[in-house]
C-alpha atoms as a PDB file:
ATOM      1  CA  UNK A   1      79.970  93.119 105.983  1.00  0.00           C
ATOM      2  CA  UNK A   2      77.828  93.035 108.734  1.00  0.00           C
ATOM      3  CA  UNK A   3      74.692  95.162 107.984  1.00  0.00           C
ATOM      4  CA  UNK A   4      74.876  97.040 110.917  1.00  0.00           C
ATOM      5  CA  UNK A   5      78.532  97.499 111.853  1.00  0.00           C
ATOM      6  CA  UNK A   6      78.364 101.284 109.823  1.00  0.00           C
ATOM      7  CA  UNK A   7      75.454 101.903 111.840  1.00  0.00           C
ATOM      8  CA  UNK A   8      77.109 101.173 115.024  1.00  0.00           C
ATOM      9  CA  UNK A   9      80.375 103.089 114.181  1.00  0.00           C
ATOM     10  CA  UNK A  10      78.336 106.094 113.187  1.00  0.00           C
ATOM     11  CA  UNK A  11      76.241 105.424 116.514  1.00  0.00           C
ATOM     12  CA  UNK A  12      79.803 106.171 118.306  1.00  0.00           C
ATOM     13  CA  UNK A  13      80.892 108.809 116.238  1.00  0.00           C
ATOM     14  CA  UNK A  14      77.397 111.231 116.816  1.00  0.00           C
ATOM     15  CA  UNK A  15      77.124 110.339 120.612  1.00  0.00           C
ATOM     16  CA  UNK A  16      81.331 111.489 120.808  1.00  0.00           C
ATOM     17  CA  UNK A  17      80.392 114.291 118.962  1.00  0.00           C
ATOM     18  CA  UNK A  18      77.208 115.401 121.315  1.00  0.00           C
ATOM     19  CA  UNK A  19      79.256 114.282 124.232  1.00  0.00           C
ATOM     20  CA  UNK A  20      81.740 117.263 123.864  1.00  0.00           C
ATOM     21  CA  UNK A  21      79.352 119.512 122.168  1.00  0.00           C
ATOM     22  CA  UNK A  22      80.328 122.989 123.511  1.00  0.00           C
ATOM     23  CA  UNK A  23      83.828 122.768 124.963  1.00  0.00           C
ATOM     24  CA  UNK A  24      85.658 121.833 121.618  1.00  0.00           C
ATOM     25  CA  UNK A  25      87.777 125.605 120.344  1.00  0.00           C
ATOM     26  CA  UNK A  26      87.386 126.779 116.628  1.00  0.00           C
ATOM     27  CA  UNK A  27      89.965 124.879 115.378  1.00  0.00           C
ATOM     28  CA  UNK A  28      89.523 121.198 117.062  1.00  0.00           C
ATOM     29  CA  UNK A  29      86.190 121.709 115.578  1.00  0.00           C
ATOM     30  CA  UNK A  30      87.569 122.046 112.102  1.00  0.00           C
ATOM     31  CA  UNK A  31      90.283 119.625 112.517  1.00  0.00           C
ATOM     32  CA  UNK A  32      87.412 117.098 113.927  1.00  0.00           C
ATOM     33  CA  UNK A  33      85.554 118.142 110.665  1.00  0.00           C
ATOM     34  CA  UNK A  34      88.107 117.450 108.385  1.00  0.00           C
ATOM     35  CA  UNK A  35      88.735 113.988 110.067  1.00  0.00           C
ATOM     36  CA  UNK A  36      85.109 113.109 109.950  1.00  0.00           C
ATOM     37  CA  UNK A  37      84.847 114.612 105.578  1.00  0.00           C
ATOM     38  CA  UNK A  38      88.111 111.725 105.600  1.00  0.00           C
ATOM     39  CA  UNK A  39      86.490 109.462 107.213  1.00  0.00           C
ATOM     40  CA  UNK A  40      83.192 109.860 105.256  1.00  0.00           C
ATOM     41  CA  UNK A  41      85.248 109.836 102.148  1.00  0.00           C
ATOM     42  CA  UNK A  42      87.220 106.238 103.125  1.00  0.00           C
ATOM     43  CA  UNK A  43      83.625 105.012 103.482  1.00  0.00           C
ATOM     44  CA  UNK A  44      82.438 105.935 100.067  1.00  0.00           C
ATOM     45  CA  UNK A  45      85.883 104.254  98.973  1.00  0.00           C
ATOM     46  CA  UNK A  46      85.259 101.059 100.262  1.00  0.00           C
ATOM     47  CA  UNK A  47      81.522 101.165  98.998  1.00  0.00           C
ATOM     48  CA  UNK A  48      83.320 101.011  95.466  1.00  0.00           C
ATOM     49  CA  UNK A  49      85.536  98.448  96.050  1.00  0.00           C
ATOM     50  CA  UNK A  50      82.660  96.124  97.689  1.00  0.00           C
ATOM     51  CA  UNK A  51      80.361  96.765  94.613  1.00  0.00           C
ATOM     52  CA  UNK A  52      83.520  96.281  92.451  1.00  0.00           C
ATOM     53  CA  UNK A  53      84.611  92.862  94.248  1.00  0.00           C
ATOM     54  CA  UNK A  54      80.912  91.893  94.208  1.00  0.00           C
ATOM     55  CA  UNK A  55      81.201  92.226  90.387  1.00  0.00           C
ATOM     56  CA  UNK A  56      84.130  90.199  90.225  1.00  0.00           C
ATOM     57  CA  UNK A  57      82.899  87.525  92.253  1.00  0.00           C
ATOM     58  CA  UNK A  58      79.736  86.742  90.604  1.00  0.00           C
ATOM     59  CA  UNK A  59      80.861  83.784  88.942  1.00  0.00           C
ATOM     60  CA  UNK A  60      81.742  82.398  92.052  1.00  0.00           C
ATOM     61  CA  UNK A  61      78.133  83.297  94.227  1.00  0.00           C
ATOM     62  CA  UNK A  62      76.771  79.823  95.398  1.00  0.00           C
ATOM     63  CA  UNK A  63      80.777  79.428  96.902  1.00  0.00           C
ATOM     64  CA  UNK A  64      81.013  82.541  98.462  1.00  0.00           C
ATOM     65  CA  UNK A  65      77.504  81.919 100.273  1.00  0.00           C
ATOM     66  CA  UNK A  66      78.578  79.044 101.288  1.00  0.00           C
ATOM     67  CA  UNK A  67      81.788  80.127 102.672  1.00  0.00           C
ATOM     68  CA  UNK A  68      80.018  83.035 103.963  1.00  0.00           C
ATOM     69  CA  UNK A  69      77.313  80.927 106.134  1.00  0.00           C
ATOM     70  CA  UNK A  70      80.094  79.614 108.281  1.00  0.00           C
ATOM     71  CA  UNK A  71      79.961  81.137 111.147  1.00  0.00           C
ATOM     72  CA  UNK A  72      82.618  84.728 111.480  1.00  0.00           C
ATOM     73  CA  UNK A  73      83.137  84.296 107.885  1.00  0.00           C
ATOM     74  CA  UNK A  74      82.226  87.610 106.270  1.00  0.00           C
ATOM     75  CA  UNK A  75      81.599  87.921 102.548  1.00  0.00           C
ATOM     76  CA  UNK A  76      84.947  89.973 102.016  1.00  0.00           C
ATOM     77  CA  UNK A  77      86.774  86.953 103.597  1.00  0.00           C
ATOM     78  CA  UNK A  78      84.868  84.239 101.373  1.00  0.00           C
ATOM     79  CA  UNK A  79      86.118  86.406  98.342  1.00  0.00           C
ATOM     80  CA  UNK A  80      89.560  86.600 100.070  1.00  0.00           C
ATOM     81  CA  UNK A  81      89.648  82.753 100.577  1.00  0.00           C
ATOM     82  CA  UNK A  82      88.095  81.819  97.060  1.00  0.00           C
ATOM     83  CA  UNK A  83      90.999  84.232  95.483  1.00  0.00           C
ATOM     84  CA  UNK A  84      93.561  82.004  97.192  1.00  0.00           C
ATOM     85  CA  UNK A  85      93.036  78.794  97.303  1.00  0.00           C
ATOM     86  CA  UNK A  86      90.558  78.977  94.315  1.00  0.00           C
ATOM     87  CA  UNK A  87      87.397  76.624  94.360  1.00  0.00           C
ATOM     88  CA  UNK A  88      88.504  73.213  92.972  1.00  0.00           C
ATOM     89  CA  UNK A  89      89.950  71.778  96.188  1.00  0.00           C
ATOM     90  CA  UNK A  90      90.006  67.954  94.626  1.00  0.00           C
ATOM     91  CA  UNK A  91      93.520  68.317  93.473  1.00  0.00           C
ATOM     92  CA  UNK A  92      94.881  70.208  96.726  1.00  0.00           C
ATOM     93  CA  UNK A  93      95.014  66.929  98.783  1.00  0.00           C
ATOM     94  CA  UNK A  94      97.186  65.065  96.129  1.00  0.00           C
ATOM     95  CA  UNK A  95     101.117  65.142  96.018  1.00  0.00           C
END
């Protein structure tokens, strides 16, 4: 992932948030709280599964950097792309 997408979507969030600072009622402010513990909770989710798919995908390292150093090919899409085609490509060609 791009290492500073969360910072930039957190950016958003905090200058939303000071932007109607004030003239929210009681209870948009806790629904807005609720949505933002979800939302902090989907992030700690996906921090798993990252660590867990880096895990996984240690055998396959030097291919997923090199996947990954083409240009708007993330890491999660190298993983996706090694889990579907696989890495030996010499017998793909062949009928």
């Amino acid at each position: 992932m791009a290492p500073g997408l969360k910072t930039k979507a957190r950016n958003r969030i905090d200058e939303i948030l000071m932007s109607v600072n004030g003239t929210l009622l009681e209870h948009q402010k806790a629904f807005l709280k609720i949505l933002m513990d979800h939302y902090d909770s989907l992030k700690e989710h996906l921090t798993e599964i990252e660590k867990s798919l880096e895990a996984d995908m240690a055998p396959f390292a030097l291919q997923v950097e090199q996947l990954s150093s083409i240009y708007g090919i993330s890491t999660t899409a190298s993983c996706a792309i090694i889990a579907e085609i696989g890495i030996d490509l010499q017998s793909k060609g062949q009928r």
